[in-house]
Protein backbone atom coordinates (compact mmCIF):
# COMPACT_ATOMS: atom_id res chain seq x y z
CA UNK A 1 0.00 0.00 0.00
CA UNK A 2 1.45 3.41 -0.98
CA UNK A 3 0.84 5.72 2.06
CA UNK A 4 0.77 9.37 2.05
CA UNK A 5 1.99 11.30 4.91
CA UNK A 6 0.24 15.07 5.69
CA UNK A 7 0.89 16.72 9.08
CA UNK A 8 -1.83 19.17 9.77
CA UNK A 9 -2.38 21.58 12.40
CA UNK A 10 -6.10 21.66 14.08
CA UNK A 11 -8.43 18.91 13.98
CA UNK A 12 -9.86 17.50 10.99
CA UNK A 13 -13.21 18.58 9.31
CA UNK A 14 -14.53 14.85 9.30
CA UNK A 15 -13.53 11.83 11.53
CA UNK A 16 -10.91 9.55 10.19
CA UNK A 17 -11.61 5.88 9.62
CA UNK A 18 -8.77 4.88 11.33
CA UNK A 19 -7.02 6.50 14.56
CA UNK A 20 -4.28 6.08 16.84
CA UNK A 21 -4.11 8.70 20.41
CA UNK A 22 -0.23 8.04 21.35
CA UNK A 23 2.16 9.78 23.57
CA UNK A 24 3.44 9.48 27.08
CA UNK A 25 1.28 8.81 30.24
CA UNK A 26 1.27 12.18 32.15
CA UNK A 27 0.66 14.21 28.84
CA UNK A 28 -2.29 11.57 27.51
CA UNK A 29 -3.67 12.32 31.19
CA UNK A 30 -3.95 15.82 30.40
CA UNK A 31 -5.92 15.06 27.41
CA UNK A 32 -9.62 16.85 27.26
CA UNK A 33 -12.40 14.78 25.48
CA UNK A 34 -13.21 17.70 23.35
CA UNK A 35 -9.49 17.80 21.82
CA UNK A 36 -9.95 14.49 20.53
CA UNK A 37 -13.99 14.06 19.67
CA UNK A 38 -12.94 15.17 16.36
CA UNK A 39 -11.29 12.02 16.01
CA UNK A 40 -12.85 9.32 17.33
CA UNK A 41 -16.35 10.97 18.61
CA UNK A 42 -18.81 8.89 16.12
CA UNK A 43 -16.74 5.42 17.43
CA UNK A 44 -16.06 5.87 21.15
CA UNK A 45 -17.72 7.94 23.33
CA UNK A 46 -16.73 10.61 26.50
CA UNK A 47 -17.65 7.81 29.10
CA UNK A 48 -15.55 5.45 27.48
CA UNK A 49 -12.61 7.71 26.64
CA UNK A 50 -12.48 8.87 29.81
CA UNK A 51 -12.44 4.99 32.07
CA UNK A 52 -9.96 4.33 29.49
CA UNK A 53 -7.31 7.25 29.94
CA UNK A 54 -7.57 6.81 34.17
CA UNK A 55 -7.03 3.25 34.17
CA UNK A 56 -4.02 3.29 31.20
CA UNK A 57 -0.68 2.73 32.14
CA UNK A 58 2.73 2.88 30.81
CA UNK A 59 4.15 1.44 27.58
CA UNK A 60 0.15 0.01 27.42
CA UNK A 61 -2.15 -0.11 24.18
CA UNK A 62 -5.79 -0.03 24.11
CA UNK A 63 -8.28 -0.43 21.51
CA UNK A 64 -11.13 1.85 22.18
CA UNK A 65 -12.98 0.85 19.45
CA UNK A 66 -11.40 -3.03 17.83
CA UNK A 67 -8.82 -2.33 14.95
CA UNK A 68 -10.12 1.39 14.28
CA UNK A 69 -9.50 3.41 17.28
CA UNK A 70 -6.65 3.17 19.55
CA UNK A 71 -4.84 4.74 22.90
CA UNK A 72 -1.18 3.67 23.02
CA UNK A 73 1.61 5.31 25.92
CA UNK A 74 5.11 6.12 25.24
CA UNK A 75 7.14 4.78 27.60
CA UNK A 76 8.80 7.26 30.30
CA UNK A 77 11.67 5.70 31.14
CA UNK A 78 14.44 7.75 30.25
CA UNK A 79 18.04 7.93 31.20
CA UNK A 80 20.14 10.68 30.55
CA UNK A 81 21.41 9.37 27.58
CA UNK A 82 18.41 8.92 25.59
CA UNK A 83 15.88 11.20 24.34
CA UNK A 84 13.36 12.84 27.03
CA UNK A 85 10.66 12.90 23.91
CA UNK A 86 10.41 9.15 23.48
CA UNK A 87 10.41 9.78 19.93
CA UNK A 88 12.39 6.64 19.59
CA UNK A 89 9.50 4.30 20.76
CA UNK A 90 7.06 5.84 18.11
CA UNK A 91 7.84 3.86 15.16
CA UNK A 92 7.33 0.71 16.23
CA UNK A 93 4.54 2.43 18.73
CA UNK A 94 2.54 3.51 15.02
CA UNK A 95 3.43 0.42 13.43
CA UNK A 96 1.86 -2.04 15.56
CA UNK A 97 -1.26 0.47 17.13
CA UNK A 98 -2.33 2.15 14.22
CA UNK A 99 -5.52 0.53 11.97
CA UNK A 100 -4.70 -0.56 8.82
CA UNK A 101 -7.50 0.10 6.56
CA UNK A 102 -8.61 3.52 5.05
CA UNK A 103 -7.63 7.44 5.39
CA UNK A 104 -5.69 7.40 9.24
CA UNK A 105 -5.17 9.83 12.01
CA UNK A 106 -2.45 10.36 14.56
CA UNK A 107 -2.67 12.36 17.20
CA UNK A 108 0.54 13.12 18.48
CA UNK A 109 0.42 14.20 22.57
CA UNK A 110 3.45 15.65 23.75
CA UNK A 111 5.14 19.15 25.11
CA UNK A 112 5.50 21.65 22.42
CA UNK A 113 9.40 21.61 22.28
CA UNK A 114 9.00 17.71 21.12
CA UNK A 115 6.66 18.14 18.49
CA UNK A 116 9.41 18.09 16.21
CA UNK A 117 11.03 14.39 17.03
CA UNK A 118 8.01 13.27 17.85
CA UNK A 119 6.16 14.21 14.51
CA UNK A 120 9.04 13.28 11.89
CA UNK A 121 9.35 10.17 13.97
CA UNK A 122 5.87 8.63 13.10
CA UNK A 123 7.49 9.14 9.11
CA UNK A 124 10.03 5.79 10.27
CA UNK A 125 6.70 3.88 10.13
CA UNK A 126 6.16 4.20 6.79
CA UNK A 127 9.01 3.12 4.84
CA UNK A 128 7.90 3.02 1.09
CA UNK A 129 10.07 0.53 -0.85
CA UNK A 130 8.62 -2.90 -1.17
CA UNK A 131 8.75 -5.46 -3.71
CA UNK A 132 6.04 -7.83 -2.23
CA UNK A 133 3.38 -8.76 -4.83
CA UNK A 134 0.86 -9.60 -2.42
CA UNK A 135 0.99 -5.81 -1.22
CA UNK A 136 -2.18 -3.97 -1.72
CA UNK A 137 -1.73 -1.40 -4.70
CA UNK A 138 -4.34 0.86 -2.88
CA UNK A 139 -3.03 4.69 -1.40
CA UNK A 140 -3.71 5.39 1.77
CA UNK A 141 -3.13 9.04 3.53
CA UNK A 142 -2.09 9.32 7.30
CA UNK A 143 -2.44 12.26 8.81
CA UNK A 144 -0.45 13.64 11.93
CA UNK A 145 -1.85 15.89 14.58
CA UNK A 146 -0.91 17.19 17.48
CA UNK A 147 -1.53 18.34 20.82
CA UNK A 148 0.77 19.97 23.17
CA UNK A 149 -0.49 20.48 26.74
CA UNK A 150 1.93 22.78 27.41
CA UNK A 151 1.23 25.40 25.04
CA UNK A 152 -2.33 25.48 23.34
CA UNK A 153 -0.90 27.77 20.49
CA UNK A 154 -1.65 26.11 17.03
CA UNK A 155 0.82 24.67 14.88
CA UNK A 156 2.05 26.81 12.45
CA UNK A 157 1.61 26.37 8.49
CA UNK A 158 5.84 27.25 8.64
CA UNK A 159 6.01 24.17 11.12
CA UNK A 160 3.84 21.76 8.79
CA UNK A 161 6.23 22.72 6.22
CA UNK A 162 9.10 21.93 8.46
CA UNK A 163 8.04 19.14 9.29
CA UNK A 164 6.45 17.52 6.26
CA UNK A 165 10.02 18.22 4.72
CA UNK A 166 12.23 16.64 7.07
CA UNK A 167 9.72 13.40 7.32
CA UNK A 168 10.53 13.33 3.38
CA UNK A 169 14.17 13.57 3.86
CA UNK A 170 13.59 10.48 6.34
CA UNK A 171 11.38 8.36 3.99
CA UNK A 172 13.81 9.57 1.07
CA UNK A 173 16.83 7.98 2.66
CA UNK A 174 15.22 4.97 4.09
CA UNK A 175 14.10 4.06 0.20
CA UNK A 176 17.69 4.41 -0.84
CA UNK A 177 18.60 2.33 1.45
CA UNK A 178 16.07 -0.31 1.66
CA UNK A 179 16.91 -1.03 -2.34
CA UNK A 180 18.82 -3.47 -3.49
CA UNK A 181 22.05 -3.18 -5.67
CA UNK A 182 20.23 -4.25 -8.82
CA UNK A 183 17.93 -1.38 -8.49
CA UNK A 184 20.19 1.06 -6.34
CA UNK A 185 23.46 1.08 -8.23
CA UNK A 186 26.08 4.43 -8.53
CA UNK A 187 24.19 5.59 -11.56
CA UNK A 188 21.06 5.60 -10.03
CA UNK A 189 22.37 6.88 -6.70
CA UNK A 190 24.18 10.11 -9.15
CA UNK A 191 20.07 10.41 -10.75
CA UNK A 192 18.56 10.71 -6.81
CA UNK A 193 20.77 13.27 -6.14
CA UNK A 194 20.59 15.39 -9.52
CA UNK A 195 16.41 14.82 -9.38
CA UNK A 196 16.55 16.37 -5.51
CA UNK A 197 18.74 19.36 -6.91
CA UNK A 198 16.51 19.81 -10.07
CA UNK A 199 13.52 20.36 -7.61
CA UNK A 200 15.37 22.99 -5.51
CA UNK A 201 15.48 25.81 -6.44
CA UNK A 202 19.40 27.70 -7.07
CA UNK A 203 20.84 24.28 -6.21
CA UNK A 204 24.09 23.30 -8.32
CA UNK A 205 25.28 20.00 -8.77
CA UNK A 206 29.24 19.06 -9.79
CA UNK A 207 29.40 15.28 -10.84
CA UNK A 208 33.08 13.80 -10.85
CA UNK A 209 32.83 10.17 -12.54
CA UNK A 210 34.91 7.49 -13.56
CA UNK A 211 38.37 8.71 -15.22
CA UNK A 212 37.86 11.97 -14.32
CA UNK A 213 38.37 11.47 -10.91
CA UNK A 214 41.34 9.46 -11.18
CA UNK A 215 42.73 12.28 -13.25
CA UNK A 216 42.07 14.79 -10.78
CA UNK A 217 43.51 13.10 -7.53
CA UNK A 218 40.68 11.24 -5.85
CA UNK A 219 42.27 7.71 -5.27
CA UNK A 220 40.04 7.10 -2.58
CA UNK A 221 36.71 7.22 -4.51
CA UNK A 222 38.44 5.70 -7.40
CA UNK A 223 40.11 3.04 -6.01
CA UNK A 224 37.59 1.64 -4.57
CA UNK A 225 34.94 1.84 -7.30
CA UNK A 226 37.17 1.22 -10.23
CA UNK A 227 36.07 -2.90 -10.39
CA UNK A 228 32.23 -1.87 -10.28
CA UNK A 229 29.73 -2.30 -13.17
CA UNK A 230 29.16 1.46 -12.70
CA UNK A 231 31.25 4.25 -12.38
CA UNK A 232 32.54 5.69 -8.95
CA UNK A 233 30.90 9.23 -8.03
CA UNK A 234 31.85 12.50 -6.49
CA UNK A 235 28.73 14.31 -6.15
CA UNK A 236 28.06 17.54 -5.07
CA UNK A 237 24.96 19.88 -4.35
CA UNK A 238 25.64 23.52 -2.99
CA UNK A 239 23.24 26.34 -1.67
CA UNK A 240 24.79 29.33 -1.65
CA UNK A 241 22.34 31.77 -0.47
CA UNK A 242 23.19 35.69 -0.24
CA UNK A 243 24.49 37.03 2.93
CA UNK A 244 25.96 33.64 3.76
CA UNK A 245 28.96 34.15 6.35
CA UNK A 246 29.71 30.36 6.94
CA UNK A 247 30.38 27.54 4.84
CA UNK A 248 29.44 23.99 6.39
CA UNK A 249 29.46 20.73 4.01
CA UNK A 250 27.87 17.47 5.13
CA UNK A 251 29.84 14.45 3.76
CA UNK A 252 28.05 10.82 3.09
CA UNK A 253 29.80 7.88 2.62
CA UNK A 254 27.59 5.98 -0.41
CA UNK A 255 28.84 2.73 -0.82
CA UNK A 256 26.36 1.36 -3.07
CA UNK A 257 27.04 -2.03 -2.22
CA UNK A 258 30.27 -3.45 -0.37
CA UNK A 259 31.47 -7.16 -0.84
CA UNK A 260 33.87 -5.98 1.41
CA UNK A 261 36.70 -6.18 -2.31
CA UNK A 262 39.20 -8.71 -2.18
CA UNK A 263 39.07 -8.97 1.54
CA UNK A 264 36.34 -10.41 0.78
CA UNK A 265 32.55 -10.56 3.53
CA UNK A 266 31.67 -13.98 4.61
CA UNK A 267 27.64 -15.42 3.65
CA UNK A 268 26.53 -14.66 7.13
CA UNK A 269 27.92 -10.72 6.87
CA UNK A 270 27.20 -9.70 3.18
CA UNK A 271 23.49 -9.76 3.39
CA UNK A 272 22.96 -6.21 4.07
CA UNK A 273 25.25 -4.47 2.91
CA UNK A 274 22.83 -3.00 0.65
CA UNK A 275 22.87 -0.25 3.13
CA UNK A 276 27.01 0.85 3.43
CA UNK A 277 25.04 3.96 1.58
CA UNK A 278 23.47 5.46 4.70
CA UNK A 279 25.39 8.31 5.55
CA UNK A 280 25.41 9.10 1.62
CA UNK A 281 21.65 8.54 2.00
CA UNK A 282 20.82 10.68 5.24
CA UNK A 283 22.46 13.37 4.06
CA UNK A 284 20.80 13.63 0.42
CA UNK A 285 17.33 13.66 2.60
CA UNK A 286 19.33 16.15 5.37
CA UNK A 287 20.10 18.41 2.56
CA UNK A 288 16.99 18.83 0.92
CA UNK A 289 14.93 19.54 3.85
CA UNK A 290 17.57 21.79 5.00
CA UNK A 291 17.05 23.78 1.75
CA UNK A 292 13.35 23.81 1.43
CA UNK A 293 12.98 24.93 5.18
CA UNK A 294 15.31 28.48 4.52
CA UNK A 295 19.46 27.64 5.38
CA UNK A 296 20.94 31.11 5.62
CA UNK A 297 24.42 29.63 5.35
CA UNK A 298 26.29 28.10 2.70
CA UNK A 299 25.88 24.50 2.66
CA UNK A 300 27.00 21.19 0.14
CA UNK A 301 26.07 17.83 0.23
CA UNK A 302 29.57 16.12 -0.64
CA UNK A 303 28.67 12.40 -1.32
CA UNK A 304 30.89 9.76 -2.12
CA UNK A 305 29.75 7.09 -4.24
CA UNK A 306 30.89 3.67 -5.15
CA UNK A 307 30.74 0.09 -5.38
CA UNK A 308 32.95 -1.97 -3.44
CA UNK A 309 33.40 -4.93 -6.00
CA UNK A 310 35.52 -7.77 -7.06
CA UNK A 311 37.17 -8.10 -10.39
CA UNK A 312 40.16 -7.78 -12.60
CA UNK A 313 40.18 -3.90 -11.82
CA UNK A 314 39.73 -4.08 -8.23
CA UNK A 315 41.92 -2.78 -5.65
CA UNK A 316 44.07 -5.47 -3.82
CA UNK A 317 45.96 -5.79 -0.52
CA UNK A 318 49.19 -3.79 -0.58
CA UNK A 319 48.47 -1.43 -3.36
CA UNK A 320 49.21 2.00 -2.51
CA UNK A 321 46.71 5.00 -3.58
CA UNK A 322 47.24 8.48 -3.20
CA UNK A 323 43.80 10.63 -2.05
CA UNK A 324 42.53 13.90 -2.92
CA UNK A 325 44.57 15.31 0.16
CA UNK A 326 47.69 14.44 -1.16
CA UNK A 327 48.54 11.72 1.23
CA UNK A 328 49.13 8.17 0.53
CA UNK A 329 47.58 5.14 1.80
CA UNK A 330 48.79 1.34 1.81
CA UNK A 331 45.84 -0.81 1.51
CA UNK A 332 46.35 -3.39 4.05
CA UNK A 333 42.38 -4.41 4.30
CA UNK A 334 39.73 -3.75 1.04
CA UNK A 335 37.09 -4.07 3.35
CA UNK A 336 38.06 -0.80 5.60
CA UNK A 337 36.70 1.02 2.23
CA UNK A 338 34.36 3.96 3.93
CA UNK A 339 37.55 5.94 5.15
CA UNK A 340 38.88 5.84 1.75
CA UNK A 341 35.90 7.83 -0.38
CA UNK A 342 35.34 9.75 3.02
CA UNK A 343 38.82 10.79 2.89
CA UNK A 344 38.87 12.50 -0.32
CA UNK A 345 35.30 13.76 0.28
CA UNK A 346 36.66 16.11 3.45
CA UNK A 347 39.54 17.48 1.94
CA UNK A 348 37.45 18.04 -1.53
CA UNK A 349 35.89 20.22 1.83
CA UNK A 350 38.56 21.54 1.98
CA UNK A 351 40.08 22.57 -0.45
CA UNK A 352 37.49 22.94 -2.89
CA UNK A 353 34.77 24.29 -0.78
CA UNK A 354 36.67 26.21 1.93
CA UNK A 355 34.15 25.01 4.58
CA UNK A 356 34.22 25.77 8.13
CA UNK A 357 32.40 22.93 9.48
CA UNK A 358 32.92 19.28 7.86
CA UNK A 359 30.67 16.87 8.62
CA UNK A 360 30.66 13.25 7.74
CA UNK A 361 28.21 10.79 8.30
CA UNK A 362 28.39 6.73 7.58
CA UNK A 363 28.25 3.52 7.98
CA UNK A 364 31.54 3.19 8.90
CA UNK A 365 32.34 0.09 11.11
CA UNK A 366 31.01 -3.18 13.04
CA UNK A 367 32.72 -1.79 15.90
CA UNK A 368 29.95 1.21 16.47
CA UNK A 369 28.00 -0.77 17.26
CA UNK A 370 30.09 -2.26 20.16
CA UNK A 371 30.91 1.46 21.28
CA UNK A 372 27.83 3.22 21.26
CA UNK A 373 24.80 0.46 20.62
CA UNK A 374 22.51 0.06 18.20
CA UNK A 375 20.43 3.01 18.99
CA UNK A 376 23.18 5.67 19.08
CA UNK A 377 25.33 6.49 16.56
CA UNK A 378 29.34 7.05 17.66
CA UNK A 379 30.28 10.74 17.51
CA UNK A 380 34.09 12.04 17.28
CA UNK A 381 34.76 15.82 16.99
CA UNK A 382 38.28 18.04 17.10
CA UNK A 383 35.85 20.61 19.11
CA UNK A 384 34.39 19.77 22.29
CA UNK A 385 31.54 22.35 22.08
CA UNK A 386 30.30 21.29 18.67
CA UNK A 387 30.63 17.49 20.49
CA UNK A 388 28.13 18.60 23.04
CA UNK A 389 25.71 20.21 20.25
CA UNK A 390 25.41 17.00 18.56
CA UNK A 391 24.72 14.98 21.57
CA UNK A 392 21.86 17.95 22.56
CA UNK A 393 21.02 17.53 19.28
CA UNK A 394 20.72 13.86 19.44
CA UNK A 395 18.50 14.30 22.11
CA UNK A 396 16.16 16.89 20.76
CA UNK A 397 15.93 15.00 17.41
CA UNK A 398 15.56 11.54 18.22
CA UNK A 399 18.53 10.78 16.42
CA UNK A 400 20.89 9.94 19.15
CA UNK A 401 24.87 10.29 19.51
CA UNK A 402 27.64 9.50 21.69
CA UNK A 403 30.99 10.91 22.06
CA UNK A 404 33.77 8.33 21.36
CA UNK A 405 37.13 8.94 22.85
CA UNK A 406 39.40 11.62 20.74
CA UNK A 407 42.86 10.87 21.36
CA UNK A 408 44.78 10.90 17.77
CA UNK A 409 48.09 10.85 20.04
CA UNK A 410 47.52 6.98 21.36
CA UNK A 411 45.40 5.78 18.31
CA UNK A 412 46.45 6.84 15.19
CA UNK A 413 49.52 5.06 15.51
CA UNK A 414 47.74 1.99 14.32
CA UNK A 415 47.97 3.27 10.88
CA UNK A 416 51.67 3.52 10.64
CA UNK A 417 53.06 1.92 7.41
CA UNK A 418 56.69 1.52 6.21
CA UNK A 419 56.36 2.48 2.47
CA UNK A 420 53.27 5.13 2.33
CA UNK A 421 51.92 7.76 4.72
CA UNK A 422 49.48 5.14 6.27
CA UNK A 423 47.66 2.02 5.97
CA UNK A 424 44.17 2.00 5.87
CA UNK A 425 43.29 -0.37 8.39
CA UNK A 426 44.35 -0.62 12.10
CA UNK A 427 46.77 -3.27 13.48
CA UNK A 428 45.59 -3.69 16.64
CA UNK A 429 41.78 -4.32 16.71
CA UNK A 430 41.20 -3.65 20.01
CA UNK A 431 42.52 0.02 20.61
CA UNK A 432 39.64 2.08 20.15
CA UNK A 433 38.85 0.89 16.63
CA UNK A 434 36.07 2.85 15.76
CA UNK A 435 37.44 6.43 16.96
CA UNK A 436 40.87 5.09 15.01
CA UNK A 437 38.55 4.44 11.87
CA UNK A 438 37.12 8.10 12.29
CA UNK A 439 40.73 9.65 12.87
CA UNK A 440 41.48 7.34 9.51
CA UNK A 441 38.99 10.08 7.83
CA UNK A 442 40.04 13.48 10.15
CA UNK A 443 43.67 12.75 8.70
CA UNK A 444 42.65 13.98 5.34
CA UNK A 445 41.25 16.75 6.33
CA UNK A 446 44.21 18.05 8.77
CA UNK A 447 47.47 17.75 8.10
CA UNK A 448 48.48 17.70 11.58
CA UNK A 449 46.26 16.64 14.64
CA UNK A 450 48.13 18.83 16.53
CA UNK A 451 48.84 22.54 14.91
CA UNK A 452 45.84 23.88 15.36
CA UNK A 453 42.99 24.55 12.67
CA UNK A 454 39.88 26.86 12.08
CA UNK A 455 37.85 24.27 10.61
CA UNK A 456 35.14 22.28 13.08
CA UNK A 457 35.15 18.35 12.13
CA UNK A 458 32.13 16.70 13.33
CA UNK A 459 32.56 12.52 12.20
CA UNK A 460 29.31 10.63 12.83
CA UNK A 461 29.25 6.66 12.88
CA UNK A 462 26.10 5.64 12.60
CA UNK A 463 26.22 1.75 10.99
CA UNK A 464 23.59 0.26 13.52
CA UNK A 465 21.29 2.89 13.80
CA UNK A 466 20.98 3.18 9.99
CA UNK A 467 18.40 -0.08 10.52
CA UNK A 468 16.04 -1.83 12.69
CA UNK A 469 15.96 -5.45 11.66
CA UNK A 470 16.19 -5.69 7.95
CA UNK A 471 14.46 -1.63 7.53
CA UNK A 472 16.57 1.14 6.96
CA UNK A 473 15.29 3.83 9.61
CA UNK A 474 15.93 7.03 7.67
CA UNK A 475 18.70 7.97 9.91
CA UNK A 476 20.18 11.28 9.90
CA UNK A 477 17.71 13.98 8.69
CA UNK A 478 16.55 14.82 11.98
CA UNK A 479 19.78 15.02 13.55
CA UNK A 480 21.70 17.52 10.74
CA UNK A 481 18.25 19.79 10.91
CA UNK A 482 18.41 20.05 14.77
CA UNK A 483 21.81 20.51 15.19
CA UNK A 484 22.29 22.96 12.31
CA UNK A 485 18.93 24.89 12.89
CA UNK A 486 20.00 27.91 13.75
CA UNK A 487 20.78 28.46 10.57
CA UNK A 488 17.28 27.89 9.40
CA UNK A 489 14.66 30.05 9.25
CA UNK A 490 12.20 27.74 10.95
CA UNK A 491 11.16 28.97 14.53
CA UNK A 492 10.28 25.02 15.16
CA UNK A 493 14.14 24.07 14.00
CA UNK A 494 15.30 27.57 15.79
CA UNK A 495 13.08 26.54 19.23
CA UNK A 496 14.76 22.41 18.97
CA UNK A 497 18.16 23.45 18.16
CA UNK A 498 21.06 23.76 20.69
CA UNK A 499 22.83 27.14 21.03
CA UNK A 500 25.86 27.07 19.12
CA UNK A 501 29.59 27.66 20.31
CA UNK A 502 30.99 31.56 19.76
CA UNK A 503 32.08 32.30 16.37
CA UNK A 504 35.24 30.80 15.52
CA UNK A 505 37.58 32.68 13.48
CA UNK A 506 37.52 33.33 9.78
CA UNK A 507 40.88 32.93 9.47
CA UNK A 508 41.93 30.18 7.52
CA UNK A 509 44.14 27.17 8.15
CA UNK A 510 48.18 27.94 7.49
CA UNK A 511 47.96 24.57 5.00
CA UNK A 512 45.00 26.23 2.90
CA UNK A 513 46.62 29.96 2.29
């Protein structure tokens, strides 16, 4: 069934067919009968409602009326570490609560400063690839309301916009990732990103393919795309709006597929890695919803794109490639492959863009998910301040981070190689392996951990998050709007986001005078 997701402010003009009441139990407590008789009034009566909402506890779903109408609390559990919204319960909380036949409603109960997680949050139950042929070819609309006990001001038509957006950046990068190869390969990776810059408006795209990139320095990308079917990819899609002071680019890693090369993935751990693309993914969707809700600064999507194959062409253990930053890397493991297009894609950043803040986000290694879980992505940063940001942000968004130790001085030592500037992979597997992996990437955009540097490096691991059993979960849209909203023009973004560190000087890095 092709579903249709509308957030709305109000109530609606006629009762849906289907509705689900959901958010935690002290704000569904607060809950009049006359904010939800709109909904559910010609189904379940006052009397009813009301037994219902005293006697319902947490984490607890009722149906008030069997398979149409239904009461469901968020849990309110929360640690310190996770976020105080309980956006993160509402997929599956929508998913299993929520009637399945006709036109839908969800009511969304919660304080006004989490309408945003919670709202884009109901988008992760809605993933729209399928191939199933026993799948109804029917459309079906949901829409999302919400109350806020807090604050009875109405939802603004700026917020639906907001928010309709960034659930399309989430459903937009969940597809991507939910496809297989045969259908999601680096040519039709390179067409998602030039159809999301056709619709936007002054968006330009550079494209860097094949030969070209060899020619111009990128070993990273090329070397490990140059066995593929299709042609590796640098990608690039810049807003450059007037007045812009800053300039921030967002690098994905978008491994299309990844056998993992030469050192080659077992049975057991290929399946899956469909999805090495995430990062790529999250920040296409990131990107456009950034653009369509009003980013005053500069910004570029920077995405990396190839296929990590096996053939004739293919990179092999002990080659040596030089990346865009100059540096060269022994290959001691074809498999570590996410560093390698990464690298080239933050000092393209760099040097190319001039940015102030790099980002990169991927789906960068097992050991995240060791570190940090399967619910939090692993965060690394050269700037404490900007570290704390993103783990506010993670909180406010529903996409959650952790910091991961930064200590280049004890880890990147692991890299050390006799004949080239570095190997690629570590040699000692348990010494912090995922901050070495994102120190791997940071090298290419510094030249010395040490001396210091202008530029703000924000490296975001997210390989579990990027799925919840065998669906992609859209990761990363919420997160990059939050933290980066005050550059927005969106009061709802501007109201969620943390406050920024001071200005950091203008002044560029020695190595980029």
């Amino acid at each position: 069934m092709v579903v249709s997701l509308a957030y709305c402010s109000g109530a609606p003009t006629s009762p849906p067919e289907t509705c689900l009441i959901l958010g935690e139990q002290c704000n569904l407590q607060k809950l009049p009968f006359d904010s939800v008789e709109p909904f559910i009034s010609h189904r379940v009566s006052a009397k009813v409602f009301g037994e219902v909402q005293s006697e319902l506890g947490d984490s607890e779903a009722v149906w008030l009326y069997p398979k149409l109408v239904s009461v469901a609390t968020l849990s309110s559990k929360h640690s310190r570490n996770t976020t105080p919204s309980a956006a993160h319960h509402i997929r599956d909380t929508v998913s299993k609560h929520l009637g399945k036949s006709g036109d839908a409603a969800v009511l969304v109960v919660c304080q006004r400063q989490h309408v945003f997680a919670c709202g884009v949050a109901v988008a992760r139950a809605f993933p729209t690839y399928t191939r199933k042929t026993s799948d109804d070819a029917a459309s079906r609309t949901v829409s999302v309301y919400f109350h806020t006990p807090d604050d009875t001001s109405a939802i603004t038509n700026q917020d639906i916009k907001v928010l309709g957006s960034t659930a399309h950046g989430i459903r937009l990068a969940a597809d991507i990732v939910d496809r297989p190869r045969n259908e999601m390969t680096c040519d039709d990776m390179v067409n998602v990103a030039r159809d999301v810059a056709d619709k936007l408006e002054g968006v330009q795209v550079t494209v860097v393919r094949g030969q070209e990139l060899k020619r111009r320095g990128f070993g990273g990308i090329y070397g490990v795309g140059q066995a593929a079917e299709t042609e590796p990819a640098l990608v690039v899609l810049s807003h450059t709006p007037s007045g812009a002071t800053k300039t921030i680019a967002w690098c994905g890693k978008g491994i299309m597929y990844d056998t993992g090369g030469f050192s080659i993935k077992t049975k057991t751990g290929m399946p899956g890695m469909k999805r090495d693309c995430g990062g790529a993914a999250g920040i296409l969707g990131a990107f456009k919803a950034a653009v369509e809700c009003g980013f005053t600064e500069n910004l570029h999507a920077v995405l990396c794109i190839a296929e990590n194959s096996v053939g004739p062409k293919a990179t092999v253990p002990d080659d040596i490639h030089t990346l865009y930053s100059g540096k060269t890397v022994e290959i001691n493991n074809t498999d570590a492959e996410g560093r390698l297009v990464l690298g080239d894609g933050v000092a393209y950043a760099r040097k190319d863009l001039k940015a102030d803040i790099v980002l990169d986000m991927c789906t960068l290694t097992g050991a995240q998910g060791i570190t940090t879980g399967s619910d939090h992505a692993a965060l690394l940063s050269n700037n404490s301040q900007w570290e704390s940001c993103a783990v506010a942000a993670g909180l406010h968004s529903g996409d959650m981070v952790y910091p991961i130790i930064f200590a280049p001085e004890f880890q990147f030592k692991e890299f050390k190689s006799s004949v080239a500037d570095m190997k690629n992979s570590v040699a000692n597997r348990s010494n912090a392996q995922c901050s070495c992996a994102g120190l791997f990437i940071g090298a290419h955009l510094f030249d010395d951990y040490f001396k210091p540097s202008p530029i703000i490096w924000i490296h975001v691991d997210m390989a579990y998050p990027v799925h919840v059993g065998e669906r992609a979960t859209g990761w990363g849209p919420a997160l990059l709007l939050t933290l980066f909203g005050r550059y927005s023009r969106s009061s709802l973004l501007l109201d969620t986001a943390p406050v920024l560190p001071a200005e950091q000087t203008s002044k560029r890095a020695k190595h980029d005078e």
